[in-house]
N, C-alpha and C. Protein backbone atom coordinates (compact mmCIF):
# COMPACT_ATOMS: atom_id res chain seq x y z
N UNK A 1 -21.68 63.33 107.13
CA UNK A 1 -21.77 64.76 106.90
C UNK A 1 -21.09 65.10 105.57
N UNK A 2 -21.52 66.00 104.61
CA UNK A 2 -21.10 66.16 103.33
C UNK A 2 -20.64 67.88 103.71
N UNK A 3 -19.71 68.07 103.74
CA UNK A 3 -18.85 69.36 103.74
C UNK A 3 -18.90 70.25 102.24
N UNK A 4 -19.06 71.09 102.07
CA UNK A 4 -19.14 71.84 100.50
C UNK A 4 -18.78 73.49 100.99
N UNK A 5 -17.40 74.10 100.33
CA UNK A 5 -17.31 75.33 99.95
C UNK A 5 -18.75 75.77 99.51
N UNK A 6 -18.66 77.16 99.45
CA UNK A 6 -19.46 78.57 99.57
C UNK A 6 -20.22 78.49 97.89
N UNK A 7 -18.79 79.24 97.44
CA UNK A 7 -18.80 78.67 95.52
C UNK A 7 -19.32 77.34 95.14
N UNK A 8 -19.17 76.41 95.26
CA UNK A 8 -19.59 75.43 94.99
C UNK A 8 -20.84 74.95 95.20
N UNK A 9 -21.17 75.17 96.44
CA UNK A 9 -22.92 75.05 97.06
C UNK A 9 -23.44 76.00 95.71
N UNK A 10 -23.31 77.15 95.87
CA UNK A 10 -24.06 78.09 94.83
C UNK A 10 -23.90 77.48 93.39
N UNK A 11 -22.76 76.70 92.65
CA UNK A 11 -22.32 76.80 91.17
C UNK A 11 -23.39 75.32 91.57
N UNK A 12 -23.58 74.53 92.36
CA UNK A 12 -24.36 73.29 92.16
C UNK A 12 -26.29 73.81 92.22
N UNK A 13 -26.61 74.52 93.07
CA UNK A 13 -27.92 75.14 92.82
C UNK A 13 -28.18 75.95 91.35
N UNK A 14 -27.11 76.47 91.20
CA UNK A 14 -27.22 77.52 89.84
C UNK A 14 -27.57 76.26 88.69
N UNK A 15 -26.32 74.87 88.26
CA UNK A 15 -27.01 74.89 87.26
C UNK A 15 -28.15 73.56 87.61
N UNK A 16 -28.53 73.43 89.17
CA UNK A 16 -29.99 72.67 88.69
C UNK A 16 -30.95 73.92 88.32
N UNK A 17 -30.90 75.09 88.42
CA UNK A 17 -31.87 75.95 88.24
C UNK A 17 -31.71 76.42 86.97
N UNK A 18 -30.66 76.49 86.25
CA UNK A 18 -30.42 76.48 84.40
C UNK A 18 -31.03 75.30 84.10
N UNK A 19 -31.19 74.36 84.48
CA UNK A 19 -31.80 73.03 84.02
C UNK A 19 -33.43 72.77 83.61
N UNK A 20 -33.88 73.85 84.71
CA UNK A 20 -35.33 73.73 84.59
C UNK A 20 -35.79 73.95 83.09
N UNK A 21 -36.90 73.76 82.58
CA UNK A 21 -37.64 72.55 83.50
C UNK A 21 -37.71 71.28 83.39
N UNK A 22 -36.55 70.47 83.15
CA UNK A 22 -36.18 69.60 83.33
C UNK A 22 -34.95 69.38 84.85
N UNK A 23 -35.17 67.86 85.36
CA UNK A 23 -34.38 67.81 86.34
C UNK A 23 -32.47 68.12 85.59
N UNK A 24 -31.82 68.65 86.84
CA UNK A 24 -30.34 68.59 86.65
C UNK A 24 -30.17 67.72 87.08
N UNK A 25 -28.80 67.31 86.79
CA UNK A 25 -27.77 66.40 87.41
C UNK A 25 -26.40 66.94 87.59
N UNK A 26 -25.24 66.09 88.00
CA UNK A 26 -24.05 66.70 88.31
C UNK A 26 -23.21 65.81 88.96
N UNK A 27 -22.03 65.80 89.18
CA UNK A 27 -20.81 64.61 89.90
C UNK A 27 -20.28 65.82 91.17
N UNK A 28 -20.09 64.96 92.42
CA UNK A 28 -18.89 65.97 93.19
C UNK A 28 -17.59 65.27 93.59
N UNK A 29 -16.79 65.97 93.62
CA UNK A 29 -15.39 65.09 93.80
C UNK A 29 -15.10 65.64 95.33
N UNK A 30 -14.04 64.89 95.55
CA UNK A 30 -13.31 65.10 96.87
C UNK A 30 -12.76 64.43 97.62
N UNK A 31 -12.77 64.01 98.96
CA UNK A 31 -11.68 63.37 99.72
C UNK A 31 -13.31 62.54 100.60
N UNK A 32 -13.13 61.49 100.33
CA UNK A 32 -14.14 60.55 100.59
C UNK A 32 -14.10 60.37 102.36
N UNK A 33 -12.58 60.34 102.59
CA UNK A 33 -12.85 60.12 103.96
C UNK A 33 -13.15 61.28 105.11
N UNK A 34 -13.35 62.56 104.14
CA UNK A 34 -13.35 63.75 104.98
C UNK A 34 -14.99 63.75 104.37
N UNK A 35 -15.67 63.72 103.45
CA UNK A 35 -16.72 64.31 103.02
C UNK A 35 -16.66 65.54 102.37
N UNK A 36 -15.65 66.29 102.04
CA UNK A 36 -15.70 67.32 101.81
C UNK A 36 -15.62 67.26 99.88
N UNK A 37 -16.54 68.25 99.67
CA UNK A 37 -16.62 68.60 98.54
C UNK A 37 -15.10 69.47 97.55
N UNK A 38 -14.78 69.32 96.78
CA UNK A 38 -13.34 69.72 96.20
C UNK A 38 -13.75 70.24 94.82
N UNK A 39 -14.57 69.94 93.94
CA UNK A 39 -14.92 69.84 92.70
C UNK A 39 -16.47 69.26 92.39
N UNK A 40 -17.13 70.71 91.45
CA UNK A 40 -18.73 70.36 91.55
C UNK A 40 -18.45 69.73 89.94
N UNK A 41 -19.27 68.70 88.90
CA UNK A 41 -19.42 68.70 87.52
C UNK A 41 -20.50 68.50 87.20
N UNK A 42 -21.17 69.87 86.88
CA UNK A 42 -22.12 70.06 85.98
C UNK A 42 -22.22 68.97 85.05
N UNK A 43 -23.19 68.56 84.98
CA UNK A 43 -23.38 67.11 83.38
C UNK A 43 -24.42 67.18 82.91
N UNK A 44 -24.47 66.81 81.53
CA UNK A 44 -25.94 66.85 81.22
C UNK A 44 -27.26 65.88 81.81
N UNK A 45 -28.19 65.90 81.34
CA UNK A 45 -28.80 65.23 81.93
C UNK A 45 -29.26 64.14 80.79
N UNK A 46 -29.17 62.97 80.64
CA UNK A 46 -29.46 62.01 79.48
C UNK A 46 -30.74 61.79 79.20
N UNK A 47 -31.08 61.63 80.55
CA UNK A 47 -32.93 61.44 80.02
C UNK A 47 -33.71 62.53 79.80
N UNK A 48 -33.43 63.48 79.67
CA UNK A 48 -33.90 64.94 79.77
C UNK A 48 -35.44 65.26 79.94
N UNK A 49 -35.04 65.04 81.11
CA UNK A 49 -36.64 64.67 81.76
C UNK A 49 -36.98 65.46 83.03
N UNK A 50 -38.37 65.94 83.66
CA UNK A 50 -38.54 66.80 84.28
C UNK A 50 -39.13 65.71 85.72
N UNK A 51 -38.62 64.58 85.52
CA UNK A 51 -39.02 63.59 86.23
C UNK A 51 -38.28 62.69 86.78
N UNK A 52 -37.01 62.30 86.02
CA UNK A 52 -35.91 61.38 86.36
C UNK A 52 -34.27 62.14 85.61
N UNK A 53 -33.89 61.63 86.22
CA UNK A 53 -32.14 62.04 85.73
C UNK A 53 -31.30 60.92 85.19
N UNK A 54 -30.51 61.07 84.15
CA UNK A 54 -29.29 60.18 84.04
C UNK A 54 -27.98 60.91 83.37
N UNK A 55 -26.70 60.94 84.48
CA UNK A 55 -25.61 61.66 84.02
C UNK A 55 -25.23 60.71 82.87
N UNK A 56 -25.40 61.78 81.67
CA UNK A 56 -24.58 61.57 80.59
C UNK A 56 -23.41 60.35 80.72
N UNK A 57 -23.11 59.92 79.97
CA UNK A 57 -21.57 58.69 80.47
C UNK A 57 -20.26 59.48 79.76
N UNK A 58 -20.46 59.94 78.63
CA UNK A 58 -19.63 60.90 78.55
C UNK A 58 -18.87 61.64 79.67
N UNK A 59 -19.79 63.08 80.32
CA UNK A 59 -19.46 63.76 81.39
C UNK A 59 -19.18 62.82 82.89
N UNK A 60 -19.63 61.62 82.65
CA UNK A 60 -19.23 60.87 83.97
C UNK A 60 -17.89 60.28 83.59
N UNK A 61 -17.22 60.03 82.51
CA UNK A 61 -16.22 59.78 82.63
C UNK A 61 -15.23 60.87 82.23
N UNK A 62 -15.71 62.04 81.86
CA UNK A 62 -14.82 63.10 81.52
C UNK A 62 -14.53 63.18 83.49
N UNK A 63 -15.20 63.99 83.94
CA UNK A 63 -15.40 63.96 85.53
C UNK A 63 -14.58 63.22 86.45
N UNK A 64 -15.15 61.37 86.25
CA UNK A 64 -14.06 60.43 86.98
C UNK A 64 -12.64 60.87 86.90
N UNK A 65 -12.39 61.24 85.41
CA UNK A 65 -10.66 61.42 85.03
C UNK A 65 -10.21 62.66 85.12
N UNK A 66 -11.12 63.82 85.49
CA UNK A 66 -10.45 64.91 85.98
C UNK A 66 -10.06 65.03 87.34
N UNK A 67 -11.08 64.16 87.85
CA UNK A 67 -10.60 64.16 89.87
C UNK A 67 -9.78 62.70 90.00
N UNK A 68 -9.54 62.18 89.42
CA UNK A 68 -8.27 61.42 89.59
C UNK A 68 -7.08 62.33 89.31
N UNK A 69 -7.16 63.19 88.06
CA UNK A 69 -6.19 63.99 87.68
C UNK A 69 -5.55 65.19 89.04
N UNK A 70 -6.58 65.36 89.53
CA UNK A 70 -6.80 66.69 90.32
C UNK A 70 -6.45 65.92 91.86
N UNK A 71 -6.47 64.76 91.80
CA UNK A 71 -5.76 63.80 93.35
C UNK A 71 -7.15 63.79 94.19
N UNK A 72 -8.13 63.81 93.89
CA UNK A 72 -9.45 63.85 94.07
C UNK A 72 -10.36 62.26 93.54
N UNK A 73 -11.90 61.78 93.93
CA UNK A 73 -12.43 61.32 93.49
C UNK A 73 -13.88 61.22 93.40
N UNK A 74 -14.70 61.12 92.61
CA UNK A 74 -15.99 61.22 92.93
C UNK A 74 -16.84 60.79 94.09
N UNK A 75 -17.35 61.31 94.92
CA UNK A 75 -18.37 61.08 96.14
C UNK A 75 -19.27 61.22 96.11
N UNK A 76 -20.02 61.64 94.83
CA UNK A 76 -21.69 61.55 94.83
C UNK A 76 -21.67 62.25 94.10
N UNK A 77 -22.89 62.36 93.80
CA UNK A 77 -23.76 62.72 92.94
C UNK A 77 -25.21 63.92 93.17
N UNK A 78 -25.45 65.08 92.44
CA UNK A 78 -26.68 65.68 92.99
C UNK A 78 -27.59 65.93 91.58
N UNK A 79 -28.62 65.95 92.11
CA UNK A 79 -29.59 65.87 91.26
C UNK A 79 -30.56 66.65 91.61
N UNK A 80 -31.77 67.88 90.59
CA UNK A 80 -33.05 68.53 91.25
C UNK A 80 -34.14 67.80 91.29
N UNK A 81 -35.21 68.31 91.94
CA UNK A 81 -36.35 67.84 91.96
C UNK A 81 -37.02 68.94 91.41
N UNK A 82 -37.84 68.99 90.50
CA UNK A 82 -38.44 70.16 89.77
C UNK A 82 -40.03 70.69 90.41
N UNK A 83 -40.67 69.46 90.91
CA UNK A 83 -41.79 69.33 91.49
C UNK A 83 -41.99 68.89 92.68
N UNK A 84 -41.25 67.94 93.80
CA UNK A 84 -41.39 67.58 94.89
C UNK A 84 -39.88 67.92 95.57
N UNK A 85 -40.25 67.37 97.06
CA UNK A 85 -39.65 67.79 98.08
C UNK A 85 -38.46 67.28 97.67
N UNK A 86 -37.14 67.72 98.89
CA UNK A 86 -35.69 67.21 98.61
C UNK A 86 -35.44 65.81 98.98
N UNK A 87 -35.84 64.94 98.70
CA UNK A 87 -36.15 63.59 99.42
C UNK A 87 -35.79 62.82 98.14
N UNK A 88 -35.07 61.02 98.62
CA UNK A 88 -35.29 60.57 97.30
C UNK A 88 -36.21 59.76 96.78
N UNK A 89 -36.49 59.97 95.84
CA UNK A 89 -37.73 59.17 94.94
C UNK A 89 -37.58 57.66 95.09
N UNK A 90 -38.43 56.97 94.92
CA UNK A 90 -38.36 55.27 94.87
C UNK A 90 -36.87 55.00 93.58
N UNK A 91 -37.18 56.17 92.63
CA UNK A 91 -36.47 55.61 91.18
C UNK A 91 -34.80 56.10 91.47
N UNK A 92 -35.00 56.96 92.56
CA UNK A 92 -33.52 57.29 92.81
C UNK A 92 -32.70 56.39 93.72
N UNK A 93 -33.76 55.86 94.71
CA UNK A 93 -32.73 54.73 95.49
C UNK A 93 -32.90 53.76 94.83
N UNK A 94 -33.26 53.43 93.54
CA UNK A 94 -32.79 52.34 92.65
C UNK A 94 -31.75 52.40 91.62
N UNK A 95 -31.18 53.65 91.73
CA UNK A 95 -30.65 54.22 90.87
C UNK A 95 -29.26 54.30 91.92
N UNK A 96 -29.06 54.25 93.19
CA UNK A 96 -28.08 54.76 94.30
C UNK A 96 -27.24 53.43 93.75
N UNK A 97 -25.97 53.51 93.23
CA UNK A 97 -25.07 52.39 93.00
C UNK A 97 -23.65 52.47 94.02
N UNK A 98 -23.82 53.45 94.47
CA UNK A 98 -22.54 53.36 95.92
C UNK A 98 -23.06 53.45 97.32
N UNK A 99 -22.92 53.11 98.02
CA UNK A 99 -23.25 53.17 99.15
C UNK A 99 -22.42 54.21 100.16
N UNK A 100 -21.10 53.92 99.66
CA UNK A 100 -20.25 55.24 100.24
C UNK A 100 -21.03 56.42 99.40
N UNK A 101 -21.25 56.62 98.61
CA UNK A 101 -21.33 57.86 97.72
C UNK A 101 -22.14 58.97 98.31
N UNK A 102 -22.80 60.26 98.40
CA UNK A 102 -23.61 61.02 98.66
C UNK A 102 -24.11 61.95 97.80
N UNK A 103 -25.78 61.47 98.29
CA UNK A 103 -26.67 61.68 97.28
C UNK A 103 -27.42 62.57 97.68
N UNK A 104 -27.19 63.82 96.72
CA UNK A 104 -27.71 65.76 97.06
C UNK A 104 -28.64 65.16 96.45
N UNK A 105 -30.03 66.09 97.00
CA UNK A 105 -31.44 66.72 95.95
C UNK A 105 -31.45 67.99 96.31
N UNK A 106 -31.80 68.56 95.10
CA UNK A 106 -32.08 70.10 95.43
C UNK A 106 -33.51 70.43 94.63
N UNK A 107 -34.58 70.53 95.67
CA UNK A 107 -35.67 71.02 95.32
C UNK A 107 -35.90 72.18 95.06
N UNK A 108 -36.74 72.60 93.85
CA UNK A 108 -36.73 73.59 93.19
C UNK A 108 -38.21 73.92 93.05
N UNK A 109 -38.84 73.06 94.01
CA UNK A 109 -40.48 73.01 94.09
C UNK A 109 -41.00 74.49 94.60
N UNK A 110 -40.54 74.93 95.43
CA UNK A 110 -40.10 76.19 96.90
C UNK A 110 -39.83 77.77 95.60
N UNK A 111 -40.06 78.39 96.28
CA UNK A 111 -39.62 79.91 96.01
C UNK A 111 -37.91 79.78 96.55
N UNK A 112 -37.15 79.34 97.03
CA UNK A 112 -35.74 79.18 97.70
C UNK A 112 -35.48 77.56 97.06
N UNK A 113 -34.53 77.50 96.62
CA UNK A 113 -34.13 75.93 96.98
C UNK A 113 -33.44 75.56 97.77
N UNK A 114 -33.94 74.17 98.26
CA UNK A 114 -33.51 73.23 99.54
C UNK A 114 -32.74 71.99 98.90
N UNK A 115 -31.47 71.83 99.91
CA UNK A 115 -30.61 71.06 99.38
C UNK A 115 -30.61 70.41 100.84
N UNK A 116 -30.80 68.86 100.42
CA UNK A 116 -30.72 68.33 101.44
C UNK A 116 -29.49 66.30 101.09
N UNK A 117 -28.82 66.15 101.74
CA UNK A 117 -28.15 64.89 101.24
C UNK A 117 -28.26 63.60 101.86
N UNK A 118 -28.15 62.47 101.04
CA UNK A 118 -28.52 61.61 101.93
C UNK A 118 -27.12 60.62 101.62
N UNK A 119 -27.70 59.76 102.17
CA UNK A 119 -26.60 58.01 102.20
C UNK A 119 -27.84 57.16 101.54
N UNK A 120 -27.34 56.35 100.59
CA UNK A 120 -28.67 55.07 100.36
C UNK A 120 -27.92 53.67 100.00
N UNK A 121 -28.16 52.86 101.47
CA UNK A 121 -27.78 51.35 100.64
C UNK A 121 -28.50 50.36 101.29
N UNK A 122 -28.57 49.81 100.22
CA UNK A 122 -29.43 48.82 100.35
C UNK A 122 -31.14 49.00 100.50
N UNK A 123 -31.50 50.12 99.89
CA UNK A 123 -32.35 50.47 99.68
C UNK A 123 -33.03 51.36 100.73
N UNK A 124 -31.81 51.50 102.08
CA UNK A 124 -32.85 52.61 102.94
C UNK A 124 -31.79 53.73 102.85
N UNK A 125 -32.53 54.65 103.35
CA UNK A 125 -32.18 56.09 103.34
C UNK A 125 -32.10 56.74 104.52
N UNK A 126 -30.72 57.38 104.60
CA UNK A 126 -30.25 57.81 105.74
C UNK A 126 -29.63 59.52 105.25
N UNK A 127 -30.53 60.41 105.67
CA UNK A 127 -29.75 61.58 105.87
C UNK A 127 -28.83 62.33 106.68
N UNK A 128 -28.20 62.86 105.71
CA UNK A 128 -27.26 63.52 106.43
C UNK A 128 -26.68 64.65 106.55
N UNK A 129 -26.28 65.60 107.30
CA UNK A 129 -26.13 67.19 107.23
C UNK A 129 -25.17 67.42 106.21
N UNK A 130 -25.85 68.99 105.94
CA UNK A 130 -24.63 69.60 104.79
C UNK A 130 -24.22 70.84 105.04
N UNK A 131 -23.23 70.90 105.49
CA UNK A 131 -22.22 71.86 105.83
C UNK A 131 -21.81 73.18 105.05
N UNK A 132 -22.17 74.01 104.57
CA UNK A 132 -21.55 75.32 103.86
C UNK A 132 -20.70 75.76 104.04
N UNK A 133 -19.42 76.04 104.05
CA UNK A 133 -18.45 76.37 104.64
C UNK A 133 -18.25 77.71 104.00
N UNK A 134 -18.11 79.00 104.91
CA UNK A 134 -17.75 80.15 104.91
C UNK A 134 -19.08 81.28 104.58
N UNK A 135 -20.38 80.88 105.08
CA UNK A 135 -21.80 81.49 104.25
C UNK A 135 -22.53 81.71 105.61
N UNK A 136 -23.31 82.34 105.79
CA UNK A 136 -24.35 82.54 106.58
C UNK A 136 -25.06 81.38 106.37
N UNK A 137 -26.35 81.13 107.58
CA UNK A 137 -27.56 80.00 107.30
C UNK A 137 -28.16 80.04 106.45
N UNK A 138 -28.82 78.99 105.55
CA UNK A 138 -29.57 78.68 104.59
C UNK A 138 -30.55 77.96 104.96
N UNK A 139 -32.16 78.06 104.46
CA UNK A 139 -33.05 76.89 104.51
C UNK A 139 -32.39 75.67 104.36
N UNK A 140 -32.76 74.30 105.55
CA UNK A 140 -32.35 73.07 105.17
C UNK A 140 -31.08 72.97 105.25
N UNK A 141 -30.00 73.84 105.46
CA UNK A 141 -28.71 73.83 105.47
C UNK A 141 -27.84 74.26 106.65
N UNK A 142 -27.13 73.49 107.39
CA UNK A 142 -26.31 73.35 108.46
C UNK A 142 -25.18 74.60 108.21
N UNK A 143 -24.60 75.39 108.42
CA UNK A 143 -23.29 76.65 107.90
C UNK A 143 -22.55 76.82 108.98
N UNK A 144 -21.03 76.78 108.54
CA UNK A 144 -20.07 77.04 109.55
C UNK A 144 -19.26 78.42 108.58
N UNK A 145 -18.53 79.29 109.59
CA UNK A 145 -17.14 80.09 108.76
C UNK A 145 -16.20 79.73 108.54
């Protein structure tokens, strides 16, 4: 289960939707053994492509060293889909390099976007709920107060 504040759910939809029309990307930090989200980082996107993503290495290591700083550490990663569902692509579970890590899509295909997260190792894919904490229900989205 991937836990995420109110603010944060929204500041991670906002900038895949500044991104268009190219896919976003982004880092989340936090407490790995809780799931919970602590810190969203916006990053650019390297391949700047409306098809595939790659966080900048720059912003991935600006990122790594702010949530070490912050007593935090990175837990995944989210990325949009500009054209298809919230699901991951063949090129994304080749792309999944942690297995602990959790891996957001936020489709932007929809009039609403759907954020949905998964787990990927070893090449299969396992979803898993995402929690809003303090928001009313959302499409695709699990919400507690």
């Amino acid at each position: 289960m991937l836990r995420m504040p109110r603010d944060l759910h929204l500041q991670m939809v906002a900038h895949c939707i500044s991104g268009l029309p190219d896919e976003a990307c982004g880092l989340l930090a936090g407490d790995p053994a809780e799931g919970t989200v602590a810190r969203v980082y916006p990053t650019r996107n390297a391949a700047a492509s409306a098809r595939v993503y790659s966080v900048d290495s720059r912003d991935l290591l600006q990122a790594d060293r702010d949530a070490e700083r912050n007593g935090t550490q990175l837990i995944g990663v989210f990325h949009s889909h500009t054209h298809t569902d919230a699901y991951p692509s063949p090129t994304d579970v080749d792309q999944a390099p942690d297995p602990d890590w959790h891996y957001v899509v936020v489709s932007l295909r929809d009039t609403h976007p759907v954020v949905r997260s998964y787990r990927i190792a070893g090449g299969e894919i396992e979803e898993e709920s995402v929690v809003v904490l303090g928001q009313q229900a959302h499409a695709g989205v699990a919400v507690t107060a």
